[in-house]
N, C-alpha and C. Protein backbone atom coordinates (compact mmCIF):
# COMPACT_ATOMS: atom_id res chain seq x y z
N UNK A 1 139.53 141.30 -49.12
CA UNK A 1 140.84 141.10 -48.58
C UNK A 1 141.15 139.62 -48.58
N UNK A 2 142.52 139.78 -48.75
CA UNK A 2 142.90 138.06 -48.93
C UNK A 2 143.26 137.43 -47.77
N UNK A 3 142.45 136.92 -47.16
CA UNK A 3 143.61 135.95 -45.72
C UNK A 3 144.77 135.31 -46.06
N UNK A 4 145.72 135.67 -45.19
CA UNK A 4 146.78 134.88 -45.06
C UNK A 4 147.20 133.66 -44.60
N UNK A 5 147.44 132.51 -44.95
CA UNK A 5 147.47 131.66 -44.56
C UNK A 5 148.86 131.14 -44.22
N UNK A 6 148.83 130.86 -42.85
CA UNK A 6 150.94 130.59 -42.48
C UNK A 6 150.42 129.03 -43.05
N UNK A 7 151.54 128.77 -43.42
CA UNK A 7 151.80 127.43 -43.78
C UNK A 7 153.16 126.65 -42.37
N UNK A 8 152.30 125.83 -42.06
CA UNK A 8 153.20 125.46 -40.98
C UNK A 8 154.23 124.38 -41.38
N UNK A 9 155.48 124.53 -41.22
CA UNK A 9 156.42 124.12 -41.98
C UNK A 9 157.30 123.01 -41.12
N UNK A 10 156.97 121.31 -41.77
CA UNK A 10 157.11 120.71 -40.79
C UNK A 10 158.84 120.21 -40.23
N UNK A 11 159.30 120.38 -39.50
CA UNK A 11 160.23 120.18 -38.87
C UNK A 11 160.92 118.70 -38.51
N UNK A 12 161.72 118.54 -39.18
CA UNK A 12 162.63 116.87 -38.60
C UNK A 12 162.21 117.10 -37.42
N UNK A 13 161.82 115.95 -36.79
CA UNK A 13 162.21 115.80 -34.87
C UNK A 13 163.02 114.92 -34.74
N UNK A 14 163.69 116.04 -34.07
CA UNK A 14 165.05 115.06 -33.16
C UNK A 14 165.09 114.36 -32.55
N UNK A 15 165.57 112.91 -32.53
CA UNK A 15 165.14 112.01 -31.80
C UNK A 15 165.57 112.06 -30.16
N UNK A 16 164.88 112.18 -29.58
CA UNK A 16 164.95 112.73 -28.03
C UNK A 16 165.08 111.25 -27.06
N UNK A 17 165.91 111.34 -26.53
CA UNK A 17 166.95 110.71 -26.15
C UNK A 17 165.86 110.12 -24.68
N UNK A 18 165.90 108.40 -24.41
CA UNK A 18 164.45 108.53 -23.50
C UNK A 18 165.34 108.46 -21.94
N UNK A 19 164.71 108.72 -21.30
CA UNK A 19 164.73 108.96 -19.79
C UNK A 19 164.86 107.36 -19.35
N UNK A 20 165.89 107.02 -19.15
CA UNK A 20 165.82 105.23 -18.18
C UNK A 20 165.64 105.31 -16.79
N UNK A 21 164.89 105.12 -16.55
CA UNK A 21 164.67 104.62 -14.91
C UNK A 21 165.86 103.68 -14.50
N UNK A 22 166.26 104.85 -13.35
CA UNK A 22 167.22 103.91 -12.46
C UNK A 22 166.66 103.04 -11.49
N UNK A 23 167.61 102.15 -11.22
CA UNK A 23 166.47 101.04 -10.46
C UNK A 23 167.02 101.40 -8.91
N UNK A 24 166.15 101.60 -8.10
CA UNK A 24 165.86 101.99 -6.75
C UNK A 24 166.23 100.64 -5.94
N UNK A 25 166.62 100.60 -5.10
CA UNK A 25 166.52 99.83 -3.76
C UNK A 25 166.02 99.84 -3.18
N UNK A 26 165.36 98.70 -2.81
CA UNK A 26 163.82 98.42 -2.17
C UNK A 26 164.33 98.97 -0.86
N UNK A 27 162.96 99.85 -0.21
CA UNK A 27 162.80 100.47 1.05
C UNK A 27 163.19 99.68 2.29
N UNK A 28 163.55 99.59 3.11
CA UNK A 28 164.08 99.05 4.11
C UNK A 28 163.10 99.52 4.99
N UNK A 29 162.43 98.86 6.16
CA UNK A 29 161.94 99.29 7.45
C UNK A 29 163.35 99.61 8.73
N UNK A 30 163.11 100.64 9.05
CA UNK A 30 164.58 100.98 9.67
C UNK A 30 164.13 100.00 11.02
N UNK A 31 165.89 99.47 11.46
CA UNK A 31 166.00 99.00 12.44
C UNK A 31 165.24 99.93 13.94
N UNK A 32 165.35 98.59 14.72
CA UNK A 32 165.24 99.29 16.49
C UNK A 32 166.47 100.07 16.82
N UNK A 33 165.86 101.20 17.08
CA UNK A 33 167.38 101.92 17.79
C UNK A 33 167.81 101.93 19.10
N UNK A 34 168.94 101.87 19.13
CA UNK A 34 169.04 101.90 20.72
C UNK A 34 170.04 103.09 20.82
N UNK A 35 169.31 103.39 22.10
CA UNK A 35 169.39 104.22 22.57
C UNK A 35 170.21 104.62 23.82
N UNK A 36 170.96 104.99 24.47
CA UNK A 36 172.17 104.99 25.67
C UNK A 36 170.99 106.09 26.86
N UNK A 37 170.82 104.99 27.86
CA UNK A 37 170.31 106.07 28.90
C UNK A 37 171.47 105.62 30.08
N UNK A 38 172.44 106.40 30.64
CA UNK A 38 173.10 106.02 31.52
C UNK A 38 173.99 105.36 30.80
N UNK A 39 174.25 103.94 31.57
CA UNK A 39 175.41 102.97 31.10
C UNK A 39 174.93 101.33 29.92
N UNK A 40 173.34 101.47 30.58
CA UNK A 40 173.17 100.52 29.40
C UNK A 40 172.34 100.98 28.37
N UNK A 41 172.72 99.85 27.35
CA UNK A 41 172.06 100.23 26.04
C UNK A 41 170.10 100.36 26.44
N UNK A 42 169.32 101.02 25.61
CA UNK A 42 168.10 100.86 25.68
C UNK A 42 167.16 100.29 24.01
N UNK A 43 166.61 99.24 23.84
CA UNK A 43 165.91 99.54 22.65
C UNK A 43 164.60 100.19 22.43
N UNK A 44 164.82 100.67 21.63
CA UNK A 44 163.51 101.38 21.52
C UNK A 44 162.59 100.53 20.17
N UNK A 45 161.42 100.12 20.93
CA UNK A 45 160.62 98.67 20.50
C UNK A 45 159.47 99.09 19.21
N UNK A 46 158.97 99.04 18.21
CA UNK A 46 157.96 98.95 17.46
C UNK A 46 156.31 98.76 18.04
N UNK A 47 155.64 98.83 17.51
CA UNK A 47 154.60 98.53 18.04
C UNK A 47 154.07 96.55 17.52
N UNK A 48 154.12 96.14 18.35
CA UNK A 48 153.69 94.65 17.77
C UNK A 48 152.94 94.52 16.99
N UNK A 49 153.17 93.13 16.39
CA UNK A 49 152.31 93.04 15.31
C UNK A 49 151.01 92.01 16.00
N UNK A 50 151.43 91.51 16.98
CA UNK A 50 150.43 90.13 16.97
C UNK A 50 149.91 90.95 18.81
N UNK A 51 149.12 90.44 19.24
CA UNK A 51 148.50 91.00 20.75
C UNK A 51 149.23 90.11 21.75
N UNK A 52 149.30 90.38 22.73
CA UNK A 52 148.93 89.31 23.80
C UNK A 52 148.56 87.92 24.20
N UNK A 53 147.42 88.62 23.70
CA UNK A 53 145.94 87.47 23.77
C UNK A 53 146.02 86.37 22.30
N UNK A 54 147.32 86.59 21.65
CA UNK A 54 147.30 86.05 20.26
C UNK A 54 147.54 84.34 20.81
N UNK A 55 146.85 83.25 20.29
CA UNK A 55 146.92 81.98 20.76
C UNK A 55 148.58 81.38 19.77
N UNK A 56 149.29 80.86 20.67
CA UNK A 56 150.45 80.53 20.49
C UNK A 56 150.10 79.28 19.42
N UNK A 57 149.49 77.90 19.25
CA UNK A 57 149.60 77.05 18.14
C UNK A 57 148.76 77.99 17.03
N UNK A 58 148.57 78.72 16.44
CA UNK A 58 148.37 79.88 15.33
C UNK A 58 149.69 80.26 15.19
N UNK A 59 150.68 81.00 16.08
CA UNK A 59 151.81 81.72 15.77
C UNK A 59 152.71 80.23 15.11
N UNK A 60 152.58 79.11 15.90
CA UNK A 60 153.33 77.84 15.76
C UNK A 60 152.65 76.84 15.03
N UNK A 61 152.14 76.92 14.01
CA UNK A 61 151.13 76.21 13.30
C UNK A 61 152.12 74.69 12.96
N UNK A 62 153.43 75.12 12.27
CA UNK A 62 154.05 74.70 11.67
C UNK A 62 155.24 74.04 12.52
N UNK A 63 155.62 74.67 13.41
CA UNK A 63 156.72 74.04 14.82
C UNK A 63 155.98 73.15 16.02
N UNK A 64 156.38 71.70 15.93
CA UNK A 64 155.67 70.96 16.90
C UNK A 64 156.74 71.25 17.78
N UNK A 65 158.19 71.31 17.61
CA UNK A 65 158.84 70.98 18.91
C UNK A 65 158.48 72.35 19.53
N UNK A 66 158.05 73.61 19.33
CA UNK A 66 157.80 74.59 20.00
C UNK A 66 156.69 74.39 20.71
N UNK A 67 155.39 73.60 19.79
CA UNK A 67 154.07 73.39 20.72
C UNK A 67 154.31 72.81 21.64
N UNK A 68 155.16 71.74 22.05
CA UNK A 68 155.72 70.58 23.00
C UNK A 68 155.72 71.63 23.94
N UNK A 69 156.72 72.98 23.77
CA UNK A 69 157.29 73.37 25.03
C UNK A 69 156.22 74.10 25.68
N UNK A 70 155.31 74.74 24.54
CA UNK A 70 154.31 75.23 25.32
C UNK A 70 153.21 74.49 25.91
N UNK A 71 153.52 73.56 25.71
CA UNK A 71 152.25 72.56 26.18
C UNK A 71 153.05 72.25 27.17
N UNK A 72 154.31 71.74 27.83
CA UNK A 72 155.55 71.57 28.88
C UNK A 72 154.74 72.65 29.91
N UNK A 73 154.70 73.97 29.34
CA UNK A 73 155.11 75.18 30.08
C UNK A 73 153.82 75.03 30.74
N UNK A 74 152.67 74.75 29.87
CA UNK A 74 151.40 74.81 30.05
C UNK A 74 150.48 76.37 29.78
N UNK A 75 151.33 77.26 28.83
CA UNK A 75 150.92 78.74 27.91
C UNK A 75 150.62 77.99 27.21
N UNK A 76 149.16 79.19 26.50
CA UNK A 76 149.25 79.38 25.74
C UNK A 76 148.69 80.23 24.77
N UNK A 77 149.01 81.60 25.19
CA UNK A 77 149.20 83.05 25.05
C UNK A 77 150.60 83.42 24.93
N UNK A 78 150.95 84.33 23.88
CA UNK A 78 152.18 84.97 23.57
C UNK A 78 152.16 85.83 24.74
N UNK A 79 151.50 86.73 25.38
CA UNK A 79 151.37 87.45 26.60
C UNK A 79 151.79 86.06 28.05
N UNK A 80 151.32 85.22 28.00
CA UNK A 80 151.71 84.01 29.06
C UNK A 80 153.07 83.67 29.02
N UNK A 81 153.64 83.49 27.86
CA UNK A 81 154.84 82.69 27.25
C UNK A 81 155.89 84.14 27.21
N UNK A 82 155.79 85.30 27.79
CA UNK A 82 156.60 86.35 27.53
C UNK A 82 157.01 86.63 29.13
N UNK A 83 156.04 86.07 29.99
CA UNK A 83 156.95 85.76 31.57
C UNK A 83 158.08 85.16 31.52
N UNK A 84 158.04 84.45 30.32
CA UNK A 84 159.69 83.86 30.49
C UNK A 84 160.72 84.09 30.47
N UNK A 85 162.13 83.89 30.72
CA UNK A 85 162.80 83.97 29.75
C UNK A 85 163.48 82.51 29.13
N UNK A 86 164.24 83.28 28.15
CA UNK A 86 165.22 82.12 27.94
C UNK A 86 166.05 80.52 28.51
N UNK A 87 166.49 81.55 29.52
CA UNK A 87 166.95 80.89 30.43
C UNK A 87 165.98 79.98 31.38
N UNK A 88 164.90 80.46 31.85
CA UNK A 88 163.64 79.95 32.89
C UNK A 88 163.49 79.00 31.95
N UNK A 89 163.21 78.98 30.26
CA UNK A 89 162.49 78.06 29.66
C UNK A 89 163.13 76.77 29.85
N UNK A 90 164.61 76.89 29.34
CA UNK A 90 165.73 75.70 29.29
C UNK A 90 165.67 75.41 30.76
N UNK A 91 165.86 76.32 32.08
CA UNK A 91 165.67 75.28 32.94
C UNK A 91 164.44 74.50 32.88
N UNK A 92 163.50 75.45 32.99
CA UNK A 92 162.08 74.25 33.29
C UNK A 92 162.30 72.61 32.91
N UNK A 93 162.75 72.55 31.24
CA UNK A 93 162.28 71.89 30.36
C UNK A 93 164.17 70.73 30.71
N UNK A 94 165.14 71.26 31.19
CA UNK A 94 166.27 70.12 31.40
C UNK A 94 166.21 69.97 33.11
N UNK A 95 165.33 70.42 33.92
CA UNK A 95 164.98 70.16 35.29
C UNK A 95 164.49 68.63 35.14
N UNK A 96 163.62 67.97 34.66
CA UNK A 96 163.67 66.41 34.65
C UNK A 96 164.79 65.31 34.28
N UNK A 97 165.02 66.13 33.21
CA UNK A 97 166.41 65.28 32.73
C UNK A 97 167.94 65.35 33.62
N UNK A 98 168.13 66.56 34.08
CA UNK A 98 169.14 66.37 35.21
C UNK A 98 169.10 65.71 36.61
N UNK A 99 167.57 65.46 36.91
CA UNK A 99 166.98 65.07 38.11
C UNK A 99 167.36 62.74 37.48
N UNK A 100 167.04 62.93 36.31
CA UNK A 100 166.72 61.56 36.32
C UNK A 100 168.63 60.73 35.94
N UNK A 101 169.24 62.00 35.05
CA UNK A 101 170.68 61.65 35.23
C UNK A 101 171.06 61.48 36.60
N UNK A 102 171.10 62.25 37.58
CA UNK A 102 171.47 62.17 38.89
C UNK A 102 171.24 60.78 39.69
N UNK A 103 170.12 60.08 39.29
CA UNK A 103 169.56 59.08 39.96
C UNK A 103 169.58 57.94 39.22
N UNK A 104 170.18 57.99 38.09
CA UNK A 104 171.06 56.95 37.32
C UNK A 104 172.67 56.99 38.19
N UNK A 105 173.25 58.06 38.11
CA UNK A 105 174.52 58.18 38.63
C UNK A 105 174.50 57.70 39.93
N UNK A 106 173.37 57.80 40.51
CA UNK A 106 173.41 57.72 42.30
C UNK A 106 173.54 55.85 42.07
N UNK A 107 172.69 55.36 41.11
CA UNK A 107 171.98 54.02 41.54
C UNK A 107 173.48 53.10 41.09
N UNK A 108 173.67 53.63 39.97
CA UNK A 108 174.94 53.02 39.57
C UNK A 108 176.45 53.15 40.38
N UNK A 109 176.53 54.46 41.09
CA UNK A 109 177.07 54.39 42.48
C UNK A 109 177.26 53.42 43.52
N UNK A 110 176.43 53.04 43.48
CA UNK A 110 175.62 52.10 44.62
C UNK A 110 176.64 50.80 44.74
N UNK A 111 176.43 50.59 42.70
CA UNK A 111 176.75 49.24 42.97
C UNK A 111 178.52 49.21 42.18
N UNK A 112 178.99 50.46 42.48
CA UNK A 112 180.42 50.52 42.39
C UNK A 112 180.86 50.89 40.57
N UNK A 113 179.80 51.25 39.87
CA UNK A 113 179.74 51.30 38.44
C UNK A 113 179.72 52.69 38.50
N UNK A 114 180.26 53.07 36.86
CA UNK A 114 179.57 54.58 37.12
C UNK A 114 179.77 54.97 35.53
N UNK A 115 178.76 56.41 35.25
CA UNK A 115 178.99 56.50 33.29
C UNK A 115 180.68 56.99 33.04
N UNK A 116 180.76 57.33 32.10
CA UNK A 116 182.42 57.22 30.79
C UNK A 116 182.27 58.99 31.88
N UNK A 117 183.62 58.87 32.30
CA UNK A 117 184.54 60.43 32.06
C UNK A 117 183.68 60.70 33.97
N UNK A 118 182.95 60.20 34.56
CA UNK A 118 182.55 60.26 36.03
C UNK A 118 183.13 59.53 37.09
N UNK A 119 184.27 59.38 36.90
CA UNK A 119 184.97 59.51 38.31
C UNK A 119 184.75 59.95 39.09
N UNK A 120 185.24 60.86 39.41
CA UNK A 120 185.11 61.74 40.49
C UNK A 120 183.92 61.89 41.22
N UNK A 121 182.25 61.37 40.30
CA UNK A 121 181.19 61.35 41.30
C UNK A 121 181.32 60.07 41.81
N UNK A 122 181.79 59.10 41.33
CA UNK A 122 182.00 58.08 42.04
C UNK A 122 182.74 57.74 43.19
N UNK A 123 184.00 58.64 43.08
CA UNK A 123 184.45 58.76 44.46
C UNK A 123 184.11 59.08 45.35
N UNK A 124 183.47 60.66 45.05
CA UNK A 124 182.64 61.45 46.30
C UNK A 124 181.49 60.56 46.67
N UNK A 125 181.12 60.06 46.04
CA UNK A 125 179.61 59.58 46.89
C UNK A 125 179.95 58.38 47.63
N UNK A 126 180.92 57.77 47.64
CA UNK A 126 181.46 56.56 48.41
C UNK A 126 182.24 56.94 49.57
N UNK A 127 182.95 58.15 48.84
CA UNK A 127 183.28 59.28 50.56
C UNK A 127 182.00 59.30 51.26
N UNK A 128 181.38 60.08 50.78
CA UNK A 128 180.00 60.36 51.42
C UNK A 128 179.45 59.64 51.64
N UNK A 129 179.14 58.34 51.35
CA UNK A 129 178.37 57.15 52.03
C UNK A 129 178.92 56.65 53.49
N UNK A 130 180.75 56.73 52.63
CA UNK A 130 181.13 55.88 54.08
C UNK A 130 181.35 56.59 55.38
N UNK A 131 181.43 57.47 54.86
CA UNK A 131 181.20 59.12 56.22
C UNK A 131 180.25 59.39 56.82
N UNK A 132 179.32 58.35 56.20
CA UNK A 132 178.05 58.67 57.13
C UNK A 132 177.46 57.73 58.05
């Protein structure tokens, strides 16, 4: 018996058209959400990246005027430096400087002088001197 042999019969290929990758937009880490309990807003916080116990000139390697303040404050723990706030910090740190303006203004008072645009402390304290 004779085998048959298929003859495989080769075929143009069509040139197949290639698949382009669309270009994606890089993933975003989603924001803090906040959240409404009652009347004020709430955020709802991440888990930190750095501890507590993390030593503040490491976080500030590169910012002296920040080391200043923590060396001011006398922290220096991100856990120490998070008693603060904002506000507590700026007072701490303009509590000398308003203390030592005052006692420029007082001294220059004294002797009937006084700084640009301070009138008015100059008056009062000469009320107040001579009232007393």
């Amino acid at each position: 018996m004779s085998a048959k042999r298929k003859v495989a019969v080769k075929r143009a290929a069509k040139p197949v058209a290639k698949r382009t990758k669309t270009a994606r937009a890089p993933r975003k880490a989603p924001a803090a959400k906040v959240v409404v309990k009652g009347k004020k807003p709430h955020l709802v916080h991440r888990r930190p990246k750095v501890t507590a116990e993390e030593k503040l000139y490491l976080l500030f390697k590169d910012d002296y005027e920040a080391r200043q303040v923590f060396a001011y404050l006398r922290v220096e723990t991100v856990g120490e430096l998070e008693r603060y706030s904002p506000a507590q910090i700026i007072d701490v740190l303009t509590k000398p400087l308003q203390q030592t303006v005052g006692r420029i203004r007082e001294k220059l008072a004294e002797k009937y002088r006084r700084l640009a645009g301070d009138d008015a402390y100059l008056s009062t304290y000469l009320e107040t001197r001579d009232n007393a």
